[in-house]
Protein backbone atom coordinates (compact mmCIF):
# COMPACT_ATOMS: atom_id res chain seq x y z
CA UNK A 1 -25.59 17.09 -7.32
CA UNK A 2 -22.90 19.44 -6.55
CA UNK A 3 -20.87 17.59 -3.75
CA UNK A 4 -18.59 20.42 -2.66
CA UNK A 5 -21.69 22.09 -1.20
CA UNK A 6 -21.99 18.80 1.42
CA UNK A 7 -18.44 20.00 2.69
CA UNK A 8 -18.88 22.03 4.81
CA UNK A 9 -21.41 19.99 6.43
CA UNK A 10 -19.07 17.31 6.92
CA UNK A 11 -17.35 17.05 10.31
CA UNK A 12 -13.89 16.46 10.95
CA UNK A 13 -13.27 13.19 12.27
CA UNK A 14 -12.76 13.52 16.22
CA UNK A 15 -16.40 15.24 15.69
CA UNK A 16 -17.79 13.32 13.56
CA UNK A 17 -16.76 10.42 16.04
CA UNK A 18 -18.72 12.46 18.69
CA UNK A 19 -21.60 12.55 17.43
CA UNK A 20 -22.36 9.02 15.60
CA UNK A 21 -20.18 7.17 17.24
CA UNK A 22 -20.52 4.78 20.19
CA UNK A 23 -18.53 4.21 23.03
CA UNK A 24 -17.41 1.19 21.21
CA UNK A 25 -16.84 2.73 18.09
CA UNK A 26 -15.14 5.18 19.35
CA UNK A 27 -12.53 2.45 20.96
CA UNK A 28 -12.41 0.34 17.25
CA UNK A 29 -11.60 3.63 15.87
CA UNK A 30 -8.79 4.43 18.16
CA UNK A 31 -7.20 1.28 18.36
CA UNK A 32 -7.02 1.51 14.70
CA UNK A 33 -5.65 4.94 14.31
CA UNK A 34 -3.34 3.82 17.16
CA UNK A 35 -2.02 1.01 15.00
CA UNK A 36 -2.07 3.23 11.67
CA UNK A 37 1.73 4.36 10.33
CA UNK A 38 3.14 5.97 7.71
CA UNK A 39 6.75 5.17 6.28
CA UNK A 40 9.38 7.59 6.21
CA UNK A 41 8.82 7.24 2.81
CA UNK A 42 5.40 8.02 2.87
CA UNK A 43 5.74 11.36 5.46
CA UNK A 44 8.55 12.52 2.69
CA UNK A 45 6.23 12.14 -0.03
CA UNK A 46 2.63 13.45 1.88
CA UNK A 47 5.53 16.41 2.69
CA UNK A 48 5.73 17.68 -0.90
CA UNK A 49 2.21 17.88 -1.43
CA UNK A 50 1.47 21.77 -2.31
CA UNK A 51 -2.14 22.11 -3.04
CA UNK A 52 -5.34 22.63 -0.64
CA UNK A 53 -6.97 18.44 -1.13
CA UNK A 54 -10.69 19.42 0.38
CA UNK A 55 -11.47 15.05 0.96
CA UNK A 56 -15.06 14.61 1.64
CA UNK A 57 -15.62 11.17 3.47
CA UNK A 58 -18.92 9.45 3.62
CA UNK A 59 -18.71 6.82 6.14
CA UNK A 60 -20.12 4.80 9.21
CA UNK A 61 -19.09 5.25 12.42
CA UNK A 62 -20.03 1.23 12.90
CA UNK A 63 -18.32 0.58 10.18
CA UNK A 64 -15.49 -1.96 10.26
CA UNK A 65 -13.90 -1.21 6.86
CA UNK A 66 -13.99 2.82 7.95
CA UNK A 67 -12.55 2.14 10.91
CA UNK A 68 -9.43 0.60 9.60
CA UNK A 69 -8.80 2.98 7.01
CA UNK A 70 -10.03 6.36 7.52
CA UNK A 71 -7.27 6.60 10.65
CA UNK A 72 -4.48 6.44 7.33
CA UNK A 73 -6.78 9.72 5.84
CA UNK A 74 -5.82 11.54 8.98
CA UNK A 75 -2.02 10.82 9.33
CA UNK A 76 -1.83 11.81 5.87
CA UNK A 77 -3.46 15.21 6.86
CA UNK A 78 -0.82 14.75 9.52
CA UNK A 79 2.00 14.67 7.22
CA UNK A 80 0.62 17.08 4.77
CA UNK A 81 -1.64 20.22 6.04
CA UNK A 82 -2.97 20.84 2.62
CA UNK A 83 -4.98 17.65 2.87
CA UNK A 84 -8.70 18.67 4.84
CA UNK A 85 -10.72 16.11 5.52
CA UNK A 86 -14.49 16.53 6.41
CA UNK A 87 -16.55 13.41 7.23
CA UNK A 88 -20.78 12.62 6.16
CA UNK A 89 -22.59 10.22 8.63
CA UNK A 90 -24.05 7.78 5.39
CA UNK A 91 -27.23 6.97 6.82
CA UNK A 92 -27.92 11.16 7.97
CA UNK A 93 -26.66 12.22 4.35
CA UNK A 94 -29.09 9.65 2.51
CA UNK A 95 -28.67 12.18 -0.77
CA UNK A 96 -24.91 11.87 -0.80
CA UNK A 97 -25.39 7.91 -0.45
CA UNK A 98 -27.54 7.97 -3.63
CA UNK A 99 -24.94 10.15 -5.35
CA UNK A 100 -22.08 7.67 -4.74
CA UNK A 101 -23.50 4.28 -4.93
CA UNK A 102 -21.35 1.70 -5.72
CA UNK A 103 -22.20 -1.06 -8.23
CA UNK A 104 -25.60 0.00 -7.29
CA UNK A 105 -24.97 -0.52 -3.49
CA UNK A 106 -24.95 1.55 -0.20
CA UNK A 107 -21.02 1.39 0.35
CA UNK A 108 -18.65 3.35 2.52
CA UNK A 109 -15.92 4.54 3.07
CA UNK A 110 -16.19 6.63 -0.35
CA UNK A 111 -13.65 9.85 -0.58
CA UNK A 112 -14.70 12.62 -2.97
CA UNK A 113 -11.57 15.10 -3.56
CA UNK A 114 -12.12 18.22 -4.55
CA UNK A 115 -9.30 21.29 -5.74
CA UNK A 116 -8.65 24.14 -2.98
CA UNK A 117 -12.03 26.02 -5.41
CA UNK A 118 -14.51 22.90 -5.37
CA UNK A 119 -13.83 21.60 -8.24
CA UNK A 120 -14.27 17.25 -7.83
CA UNK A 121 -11.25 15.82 -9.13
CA UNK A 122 -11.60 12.22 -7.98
CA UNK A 123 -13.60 9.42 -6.19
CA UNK A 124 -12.43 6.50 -4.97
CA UNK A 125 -13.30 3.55 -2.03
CA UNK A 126 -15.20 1.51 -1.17
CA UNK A 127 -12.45 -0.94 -0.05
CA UNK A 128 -8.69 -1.16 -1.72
CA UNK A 129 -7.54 -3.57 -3.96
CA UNK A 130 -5.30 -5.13 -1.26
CA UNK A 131 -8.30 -5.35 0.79
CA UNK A 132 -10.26 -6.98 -2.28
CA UNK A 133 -7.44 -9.39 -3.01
CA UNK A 134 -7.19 -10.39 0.63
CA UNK A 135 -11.23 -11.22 0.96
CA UNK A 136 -10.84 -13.16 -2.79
CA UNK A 137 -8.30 -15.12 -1.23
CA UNK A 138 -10.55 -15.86 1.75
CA UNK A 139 -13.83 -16.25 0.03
CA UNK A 140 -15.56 -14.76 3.30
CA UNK A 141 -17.40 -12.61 1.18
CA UNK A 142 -17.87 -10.39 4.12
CA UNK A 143 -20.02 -7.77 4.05
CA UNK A 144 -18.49 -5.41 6.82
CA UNK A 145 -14.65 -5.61 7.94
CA UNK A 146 -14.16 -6.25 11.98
CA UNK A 147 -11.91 -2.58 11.41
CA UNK A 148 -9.29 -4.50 13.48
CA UNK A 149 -6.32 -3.33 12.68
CA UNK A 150 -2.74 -4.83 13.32
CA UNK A 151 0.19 -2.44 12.70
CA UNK A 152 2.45 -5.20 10.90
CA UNK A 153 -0.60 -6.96 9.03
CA UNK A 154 0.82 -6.59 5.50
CA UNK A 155 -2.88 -6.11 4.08
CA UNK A 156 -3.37 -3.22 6.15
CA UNK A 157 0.22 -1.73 5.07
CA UNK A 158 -0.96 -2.38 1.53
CA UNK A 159 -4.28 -0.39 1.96
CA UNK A 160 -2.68 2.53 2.88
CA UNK A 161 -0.66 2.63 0.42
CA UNK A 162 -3.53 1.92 -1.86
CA UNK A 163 -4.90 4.80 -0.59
CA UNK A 164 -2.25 6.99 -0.48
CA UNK A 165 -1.49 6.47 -3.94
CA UNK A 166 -4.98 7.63 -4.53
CA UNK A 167 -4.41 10.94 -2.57
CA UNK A 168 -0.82 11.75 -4.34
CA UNK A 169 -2.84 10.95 -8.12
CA UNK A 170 -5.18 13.51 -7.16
CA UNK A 171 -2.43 16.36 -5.62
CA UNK A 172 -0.55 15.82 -9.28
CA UNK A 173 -3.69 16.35 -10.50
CA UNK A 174 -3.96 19.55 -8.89
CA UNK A 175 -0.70 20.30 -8.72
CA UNK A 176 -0.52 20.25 -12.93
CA UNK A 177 -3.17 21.60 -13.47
CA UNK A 178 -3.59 24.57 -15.92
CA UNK A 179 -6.28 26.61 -14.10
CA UNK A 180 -4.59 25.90 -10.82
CA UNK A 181 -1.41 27.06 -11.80
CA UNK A 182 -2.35 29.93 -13.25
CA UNK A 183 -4.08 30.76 -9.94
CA UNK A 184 -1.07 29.93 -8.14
CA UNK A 185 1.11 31.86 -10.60
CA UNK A 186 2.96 28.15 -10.48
C-alpha cells in the first residue's frame, strides 16, 4: 500500500478534532496541548530543520495515549514549518490500520514520515520508550493512557523528546540525502 496517497486525506489536527472528536475529547486534547512545551533547546533545534517532513498520523480521537502526545507533533510544526502534519481517524481508515499493525495489534498513535516527494522514510509509535519504561515500572499493563498530561511530569518531558528525536532522525535523513540534495541543489 502506498501510504503517501492517504495524505491528503488526512486532516490537520484542529479538524480532525472536529470531526471525531467529542466534546470531551476535545477538552483531554486541549488540556494536553495546553500543558505540552518545548525547551529552548528543542525550538533551536526544530529551527534548523530545512526539509518539507509530510507526518501522517493515524490516531483516536478517544485515545488517551494520542492525546498526550500528538499536542508535542504540533508544537514541533510550531517551531519548524517544514514539518506538516495530517491526521487518519483509525477506525474510518481500517486499510491504513491493517498496514501499520503493531506486533499484530490495532495500535495508535503511529506516525508515517514521508520526504517533501512521498517518499516513506520512517515509522514510528505506538507509545515511547519513556512511556514503556514508566508502565514496566508500574505493571498496570494498561491498555489506553488517561492522555492526562502534567507539564512537569518527567515521563511526559521524556516522550517528547522521544519523539522529537524521532522527527530530527528522519529531517537528517532527508536532509542527507542524495536524491534530495540534488533536488535542492544542497
Amino acid at each position: 500500500m502506498n501510504l503517501f496517497e492517504k495524505f491528503s486525506a488526512g486532516l490537520p489536527l484542529a479538524e480532525f478534532l472536529a470531526r471525531y472528536g467529542s466534546d470531551a475529547d476535545r477538552a483531554k486534547w486541549q488540556r494536553a496541548a495546553d500543558q505540552t512545551r518545548l525547551t529552548d533547546a528543542q525550538r533551536q533545534l526544530l529551527g534548523k530543520f530545512t526539509r518539507r517532513t509530510n507526518v501522517l498520523v493515524l490516531a483516536g480521537a478517544w485515545c488517551g495515549d494520542c492525546a498526550s502526545q500528538c499536542p508535542a507533533f504540533e508544537r514541533f510544526a510550531e517551531a519548524a514549518p517544514v514539518v506538516v502534519t495530517r491526521y487518519l481517524d483509525r477506525d474510518e481508515h481500517a486499510d491504513v490500520q491493517a498496514e501499520l499493525k503493531i506486533n499484530g495489534g490495532n495500535r495508535v498513535p503511529v506516525a508515517v514520515f514521508f520526504s517533501e516527494d512521498g517518499h516513506e522514510v520512517a515509522r514510528y509509535g505506538e507509545r515511547t520508550l519513556a512511556k514503556y519504561r514508566e508502565l514496566v515500572e508500574r505493571l498496570t499493563g494498561e491498555g489506553c493512557a488517561t492522555g492526562l498530561v502534567k507539564a512537569d511530569d518527567p515521563v511526559q518531558v521524556r516522550a517528547v523528546q522521544d519523539w522529537l528525536d524521532e522527527f530530527e532522525r528522519v529531517q537528517w535523513i532527508l536532509r542527507l540525502s542524495p536524491r534530495l540534495r540534488k533536488i535542492h541543489g544542497d
